[in-house]
N, C-alpha and C. Protein backbone atom coordinates (compact mmCIF):
# COMPACT_ATOMS: atom_id res chain seq x y z
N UNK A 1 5.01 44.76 -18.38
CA UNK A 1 3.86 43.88 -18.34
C UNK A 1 4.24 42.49 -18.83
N UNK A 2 4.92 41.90 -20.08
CA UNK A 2 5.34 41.45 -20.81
C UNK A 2 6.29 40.00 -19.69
N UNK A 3 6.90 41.05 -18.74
CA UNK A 3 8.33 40.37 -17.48
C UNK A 3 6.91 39.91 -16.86
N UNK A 4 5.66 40.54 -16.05
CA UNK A 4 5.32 39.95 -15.07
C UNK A 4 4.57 38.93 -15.62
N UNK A 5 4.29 38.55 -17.01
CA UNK A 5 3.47 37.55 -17.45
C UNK A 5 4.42 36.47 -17.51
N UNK A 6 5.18 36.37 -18.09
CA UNK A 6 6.36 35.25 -18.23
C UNK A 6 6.63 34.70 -16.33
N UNK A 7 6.75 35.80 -15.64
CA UNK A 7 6.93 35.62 -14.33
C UNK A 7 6.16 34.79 -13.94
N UNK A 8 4.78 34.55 -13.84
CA UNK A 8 3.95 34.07 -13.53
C UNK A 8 3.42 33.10 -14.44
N UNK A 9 4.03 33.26 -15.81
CA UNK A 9 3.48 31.78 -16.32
C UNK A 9 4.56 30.82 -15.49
N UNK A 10 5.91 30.94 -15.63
CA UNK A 10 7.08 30.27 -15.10
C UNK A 10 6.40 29.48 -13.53
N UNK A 11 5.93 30.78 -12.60
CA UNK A 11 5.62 30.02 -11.21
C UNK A 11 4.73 29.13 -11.47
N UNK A 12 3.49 29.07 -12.32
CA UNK A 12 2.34 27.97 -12.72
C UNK A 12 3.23 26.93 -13.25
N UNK A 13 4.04 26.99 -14.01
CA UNK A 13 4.82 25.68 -14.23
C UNK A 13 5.61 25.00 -13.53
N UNK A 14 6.04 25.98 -12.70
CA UNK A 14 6.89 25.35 -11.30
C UNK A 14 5.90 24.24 -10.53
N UNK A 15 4.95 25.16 -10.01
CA UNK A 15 3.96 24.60 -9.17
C UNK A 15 3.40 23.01 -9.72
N UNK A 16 2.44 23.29 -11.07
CA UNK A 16 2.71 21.93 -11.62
C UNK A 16 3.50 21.15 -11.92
N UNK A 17 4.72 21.44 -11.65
CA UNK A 17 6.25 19.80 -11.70
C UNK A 17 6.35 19.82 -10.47
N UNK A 18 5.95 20.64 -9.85
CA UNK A 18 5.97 20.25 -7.81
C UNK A 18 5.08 19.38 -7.93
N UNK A 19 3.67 19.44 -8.29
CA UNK A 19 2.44 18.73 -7.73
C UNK A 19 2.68 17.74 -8.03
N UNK A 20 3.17 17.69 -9.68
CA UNK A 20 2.97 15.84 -9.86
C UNK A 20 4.38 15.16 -9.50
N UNK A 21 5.43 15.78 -9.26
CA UNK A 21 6.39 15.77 -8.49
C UNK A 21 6.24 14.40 -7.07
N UNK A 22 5.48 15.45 -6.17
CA UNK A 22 4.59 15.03 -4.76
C UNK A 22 3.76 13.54 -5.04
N UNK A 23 3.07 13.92 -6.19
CA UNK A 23 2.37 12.68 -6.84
C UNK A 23 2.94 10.92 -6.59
N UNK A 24 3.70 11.77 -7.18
CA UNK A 24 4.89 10.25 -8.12
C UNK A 24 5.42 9.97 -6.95
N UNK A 25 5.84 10.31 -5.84
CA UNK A 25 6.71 10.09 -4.92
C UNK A 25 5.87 9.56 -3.52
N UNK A 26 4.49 10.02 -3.70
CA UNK A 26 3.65 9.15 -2.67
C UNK A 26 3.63 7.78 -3.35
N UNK A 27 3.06 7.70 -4.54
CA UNK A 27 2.61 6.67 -5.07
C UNK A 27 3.09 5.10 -4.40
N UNK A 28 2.49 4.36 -3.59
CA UNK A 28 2.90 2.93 -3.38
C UNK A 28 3.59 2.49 -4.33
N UNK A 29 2.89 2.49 -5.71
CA UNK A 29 3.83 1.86 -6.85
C UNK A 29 5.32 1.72 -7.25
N UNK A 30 5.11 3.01 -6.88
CA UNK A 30 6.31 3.41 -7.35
C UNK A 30 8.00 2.93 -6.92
N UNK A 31 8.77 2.64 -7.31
CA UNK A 31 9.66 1.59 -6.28
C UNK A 31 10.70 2.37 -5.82
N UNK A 32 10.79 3.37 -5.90
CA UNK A 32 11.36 4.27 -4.72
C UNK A 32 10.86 4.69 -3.63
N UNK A 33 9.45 4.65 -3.99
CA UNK A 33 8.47 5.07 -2.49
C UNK A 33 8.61 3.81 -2.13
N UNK A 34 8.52 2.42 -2.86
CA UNK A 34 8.26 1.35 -2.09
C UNK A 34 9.57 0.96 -0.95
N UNK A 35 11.09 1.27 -1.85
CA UNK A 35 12.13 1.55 -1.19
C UNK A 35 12.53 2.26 0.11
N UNK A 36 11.65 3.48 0.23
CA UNK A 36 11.94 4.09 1.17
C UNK A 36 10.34 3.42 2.52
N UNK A 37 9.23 2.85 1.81
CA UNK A 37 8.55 2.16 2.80
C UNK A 37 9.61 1.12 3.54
N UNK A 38 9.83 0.10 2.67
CA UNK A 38 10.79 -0.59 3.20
C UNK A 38 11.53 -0.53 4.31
N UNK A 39 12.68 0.88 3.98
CA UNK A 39 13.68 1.23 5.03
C UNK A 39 13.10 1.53 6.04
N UNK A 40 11.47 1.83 5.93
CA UNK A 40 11.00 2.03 7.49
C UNK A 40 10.29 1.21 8.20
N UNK A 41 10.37 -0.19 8.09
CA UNK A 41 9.55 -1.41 8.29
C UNK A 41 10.52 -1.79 9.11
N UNK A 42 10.02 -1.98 10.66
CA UNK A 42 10.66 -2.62 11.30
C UNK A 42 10.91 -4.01 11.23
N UNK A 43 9.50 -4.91 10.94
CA UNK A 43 9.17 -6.26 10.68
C UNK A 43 9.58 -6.38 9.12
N UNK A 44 9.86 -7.71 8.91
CA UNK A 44 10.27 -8.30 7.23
C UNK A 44 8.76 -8.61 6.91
N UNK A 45 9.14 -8.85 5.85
CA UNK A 45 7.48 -9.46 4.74
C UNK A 45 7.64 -10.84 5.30
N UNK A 46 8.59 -11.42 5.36
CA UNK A 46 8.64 -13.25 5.93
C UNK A 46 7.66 -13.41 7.29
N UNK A 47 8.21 -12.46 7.99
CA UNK A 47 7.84 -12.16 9.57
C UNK A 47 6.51 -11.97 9.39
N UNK A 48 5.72 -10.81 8.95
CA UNK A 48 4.88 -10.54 8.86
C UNK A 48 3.70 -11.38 7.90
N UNK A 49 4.45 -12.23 6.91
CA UNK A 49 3.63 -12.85 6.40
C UNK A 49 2.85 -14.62 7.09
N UNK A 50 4.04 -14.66 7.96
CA UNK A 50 3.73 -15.43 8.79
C UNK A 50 3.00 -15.26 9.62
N UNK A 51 3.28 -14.40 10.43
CA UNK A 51 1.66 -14.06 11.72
C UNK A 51 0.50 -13.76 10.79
N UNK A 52 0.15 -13.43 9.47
CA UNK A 52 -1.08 -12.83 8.67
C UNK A 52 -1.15 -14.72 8.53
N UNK A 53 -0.68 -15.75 8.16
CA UNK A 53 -1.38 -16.91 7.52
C UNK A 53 -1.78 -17.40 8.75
N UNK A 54 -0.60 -17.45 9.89
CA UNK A 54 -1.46 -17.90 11.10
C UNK A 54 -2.45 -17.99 11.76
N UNK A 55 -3.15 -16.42 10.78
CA UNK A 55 -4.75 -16.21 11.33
C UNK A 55 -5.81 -16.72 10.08
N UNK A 56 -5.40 -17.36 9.40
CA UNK A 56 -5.57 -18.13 8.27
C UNK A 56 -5.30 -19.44 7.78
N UNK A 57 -5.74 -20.29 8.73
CA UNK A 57 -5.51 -21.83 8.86
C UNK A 57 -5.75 -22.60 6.58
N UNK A 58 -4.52 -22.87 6.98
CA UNK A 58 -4.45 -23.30 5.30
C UNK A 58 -4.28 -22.29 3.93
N UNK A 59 -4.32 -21.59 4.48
CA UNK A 59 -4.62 -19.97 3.54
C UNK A 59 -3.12 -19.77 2.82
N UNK A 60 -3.07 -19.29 1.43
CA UNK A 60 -2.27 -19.28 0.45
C UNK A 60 -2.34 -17.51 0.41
N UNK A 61 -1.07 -16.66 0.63
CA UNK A 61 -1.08 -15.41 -0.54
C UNK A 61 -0.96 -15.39 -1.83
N UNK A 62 -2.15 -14.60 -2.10
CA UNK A 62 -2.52 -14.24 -3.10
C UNK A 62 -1.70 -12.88 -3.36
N UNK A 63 -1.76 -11.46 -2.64
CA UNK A 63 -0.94 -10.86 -2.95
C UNK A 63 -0.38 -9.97 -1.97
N UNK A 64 0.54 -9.10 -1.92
CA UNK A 64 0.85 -8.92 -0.62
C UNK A 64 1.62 -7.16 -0.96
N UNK A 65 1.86 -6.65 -0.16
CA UNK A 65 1.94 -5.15 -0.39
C UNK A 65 2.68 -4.41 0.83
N UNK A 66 3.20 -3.80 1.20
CA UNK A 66 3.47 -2.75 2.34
C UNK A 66 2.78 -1.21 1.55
N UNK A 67 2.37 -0.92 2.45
CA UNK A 67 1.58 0.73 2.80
C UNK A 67 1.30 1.33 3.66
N UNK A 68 0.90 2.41 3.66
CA UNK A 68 0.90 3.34 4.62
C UNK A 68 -1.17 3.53 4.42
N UNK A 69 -1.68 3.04 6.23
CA UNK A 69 -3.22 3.36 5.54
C UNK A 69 -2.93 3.88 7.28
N UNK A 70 -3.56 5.07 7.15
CA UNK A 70 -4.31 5.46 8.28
C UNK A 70 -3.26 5.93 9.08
N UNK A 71 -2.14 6.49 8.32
CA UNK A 71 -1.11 6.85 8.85
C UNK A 71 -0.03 5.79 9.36
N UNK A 72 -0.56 4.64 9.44
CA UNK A 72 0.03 3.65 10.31
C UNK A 72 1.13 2.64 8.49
N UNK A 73 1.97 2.51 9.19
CA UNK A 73 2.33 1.28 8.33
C UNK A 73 2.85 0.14 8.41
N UNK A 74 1.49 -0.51 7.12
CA UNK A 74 0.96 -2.33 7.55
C UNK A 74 1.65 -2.95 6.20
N UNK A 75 2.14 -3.68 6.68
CA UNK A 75 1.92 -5.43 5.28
C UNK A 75 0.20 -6.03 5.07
N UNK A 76 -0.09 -5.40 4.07
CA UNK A 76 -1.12 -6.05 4.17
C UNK A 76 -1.04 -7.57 3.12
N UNK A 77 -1.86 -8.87 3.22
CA UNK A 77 -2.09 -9.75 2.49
C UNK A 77 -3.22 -9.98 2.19
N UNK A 78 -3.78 -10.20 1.48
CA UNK A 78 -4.74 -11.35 0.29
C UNK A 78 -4.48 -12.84 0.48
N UNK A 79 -5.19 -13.28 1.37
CA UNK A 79 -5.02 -15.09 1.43
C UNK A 79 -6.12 -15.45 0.74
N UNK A 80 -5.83 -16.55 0.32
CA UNK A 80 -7.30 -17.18 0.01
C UNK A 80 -7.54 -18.77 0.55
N UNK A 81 -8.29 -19.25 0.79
CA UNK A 81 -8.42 -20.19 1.58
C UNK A 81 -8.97 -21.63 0.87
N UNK A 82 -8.86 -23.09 1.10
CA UNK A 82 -9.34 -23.95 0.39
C UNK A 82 -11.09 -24.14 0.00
N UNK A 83 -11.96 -24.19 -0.43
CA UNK A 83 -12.97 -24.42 -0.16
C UNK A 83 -14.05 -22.95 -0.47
N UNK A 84 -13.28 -21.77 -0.77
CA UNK A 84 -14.14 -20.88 -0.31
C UNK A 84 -13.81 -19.63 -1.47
N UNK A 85 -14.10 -18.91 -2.25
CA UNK A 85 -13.74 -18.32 -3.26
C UNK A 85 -13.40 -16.82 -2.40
N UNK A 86 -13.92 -16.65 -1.39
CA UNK A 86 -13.68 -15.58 -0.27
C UNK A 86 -12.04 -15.34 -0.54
N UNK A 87 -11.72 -14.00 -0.36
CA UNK A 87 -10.65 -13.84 0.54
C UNK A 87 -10.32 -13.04 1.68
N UNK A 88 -9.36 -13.47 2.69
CA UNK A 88 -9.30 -12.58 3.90
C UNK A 88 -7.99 -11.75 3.83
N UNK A 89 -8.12 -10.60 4.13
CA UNK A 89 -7.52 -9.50 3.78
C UNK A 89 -6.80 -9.27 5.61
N UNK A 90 -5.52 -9.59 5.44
CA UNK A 90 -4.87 -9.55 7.05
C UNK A 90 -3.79 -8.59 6.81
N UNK A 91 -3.98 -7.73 8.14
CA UNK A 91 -2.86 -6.40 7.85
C UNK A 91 -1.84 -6.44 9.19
N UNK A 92 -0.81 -6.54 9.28
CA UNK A 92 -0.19 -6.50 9.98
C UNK A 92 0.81 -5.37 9.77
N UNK A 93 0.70 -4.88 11.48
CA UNK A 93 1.67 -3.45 12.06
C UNK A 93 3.43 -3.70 10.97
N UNK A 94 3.72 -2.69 10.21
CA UNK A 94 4.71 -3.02 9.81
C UNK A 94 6.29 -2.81 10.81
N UNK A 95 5.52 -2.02 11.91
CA UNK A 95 6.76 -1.80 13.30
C UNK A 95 6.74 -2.47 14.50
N UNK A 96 5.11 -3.41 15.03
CA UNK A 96 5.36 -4.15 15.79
C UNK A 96 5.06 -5.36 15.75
N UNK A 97 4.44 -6.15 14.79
CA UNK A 97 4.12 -7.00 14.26
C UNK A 97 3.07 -8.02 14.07
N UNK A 98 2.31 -6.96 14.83
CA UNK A 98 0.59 -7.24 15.76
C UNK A 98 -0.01 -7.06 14.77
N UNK A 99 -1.24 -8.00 14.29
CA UNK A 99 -2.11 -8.15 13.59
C UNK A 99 -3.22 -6.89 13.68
N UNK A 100 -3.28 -6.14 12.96
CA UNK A 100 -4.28 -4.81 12.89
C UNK A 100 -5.29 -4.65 12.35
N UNK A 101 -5.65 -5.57 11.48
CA UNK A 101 -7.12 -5.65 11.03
C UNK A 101 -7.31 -6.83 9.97
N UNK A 102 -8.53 -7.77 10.20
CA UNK A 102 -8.66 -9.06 9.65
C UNK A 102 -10.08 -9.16 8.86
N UNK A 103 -10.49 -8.66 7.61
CA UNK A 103 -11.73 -8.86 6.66
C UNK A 103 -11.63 -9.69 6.01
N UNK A 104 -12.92 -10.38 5.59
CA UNK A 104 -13.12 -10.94 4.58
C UNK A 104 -14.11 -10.46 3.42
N UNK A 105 -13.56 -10.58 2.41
CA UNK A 105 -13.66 -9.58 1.22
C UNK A 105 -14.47 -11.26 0.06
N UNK A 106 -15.76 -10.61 -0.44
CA UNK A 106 -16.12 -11.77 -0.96
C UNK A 106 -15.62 -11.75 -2.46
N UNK A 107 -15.49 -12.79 -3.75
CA UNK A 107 -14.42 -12.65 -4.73
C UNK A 107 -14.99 -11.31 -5.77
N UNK A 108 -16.19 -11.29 -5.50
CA UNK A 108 -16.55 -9.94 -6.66
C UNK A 108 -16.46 -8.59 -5.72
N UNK A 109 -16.37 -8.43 -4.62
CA UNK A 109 -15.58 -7.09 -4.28
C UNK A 109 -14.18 -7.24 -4.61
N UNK A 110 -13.49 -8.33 -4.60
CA UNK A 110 -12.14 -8.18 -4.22
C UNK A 110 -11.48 -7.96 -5.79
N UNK A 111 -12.40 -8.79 -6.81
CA UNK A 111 -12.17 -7.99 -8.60
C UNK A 111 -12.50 -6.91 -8.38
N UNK A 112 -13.26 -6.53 -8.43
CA UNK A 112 -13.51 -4.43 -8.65
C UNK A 112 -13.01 -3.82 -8.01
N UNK A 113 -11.82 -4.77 -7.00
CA UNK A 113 -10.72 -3.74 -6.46
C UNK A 113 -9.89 -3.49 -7.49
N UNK A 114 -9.39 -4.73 -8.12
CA UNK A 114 -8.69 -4.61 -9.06
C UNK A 114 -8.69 -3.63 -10.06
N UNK A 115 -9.74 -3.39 -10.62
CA UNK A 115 -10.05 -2.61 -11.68
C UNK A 115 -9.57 -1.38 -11.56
């Protein structure tokens, strides 16, 4: 009785250093996941940051990211623009370099993203 308890505490501990394991290794943050986003980006951040301001006449990044949303993976940016406390949120294809989705995010949504 004694063997199958140890047995099975052991697999519960396995399982939990798998899970957060899986965790840590999705994580965007993390700069090995960001490393291995990278290696799969066909387009550069230069490249891509350029077609995102283009749709943003005067527009400054604010901050900028590669991820994986919707299965797809984008560069997304944070511009912000002269005149306007708004920012527009431009995501570009990180494999073909086509602009994929263009919001504008007003400045108190775009803090409580932060948070």
């Amino acid at each position: 009785m004694k063997i199958k308890n140890t047995f099975w505490s052991l697999a519960a501990v396995a399982c939990v250093g798998l899970a957060l394991t899986a965790c840590e290794t999705e994580s965007e943050d993390n700069p090995a996941a960001q490393a291995r986003l990278q290696a799969q980006a066909k387009v550069a951040r230069a490249e891509a940051e350029a077609t995102a301001l283009a749709k943003v006449p005067g527009g400054t990044v604010k901050e900028a990211e590669l991820e994986k949303e919707k299965g797809k993976l984008i560069w997304s940016f944070d511009i912000s623009q002269p005149g306007t406390t708004d920012i527009k949120e431009v995501n570009v294809d990180a494999m073909t370099g086509d602009v994929v989705n263009i919001e504008t995010e007003k400045a108190e949504k775009e803090g409580k993203e932060k948070d």
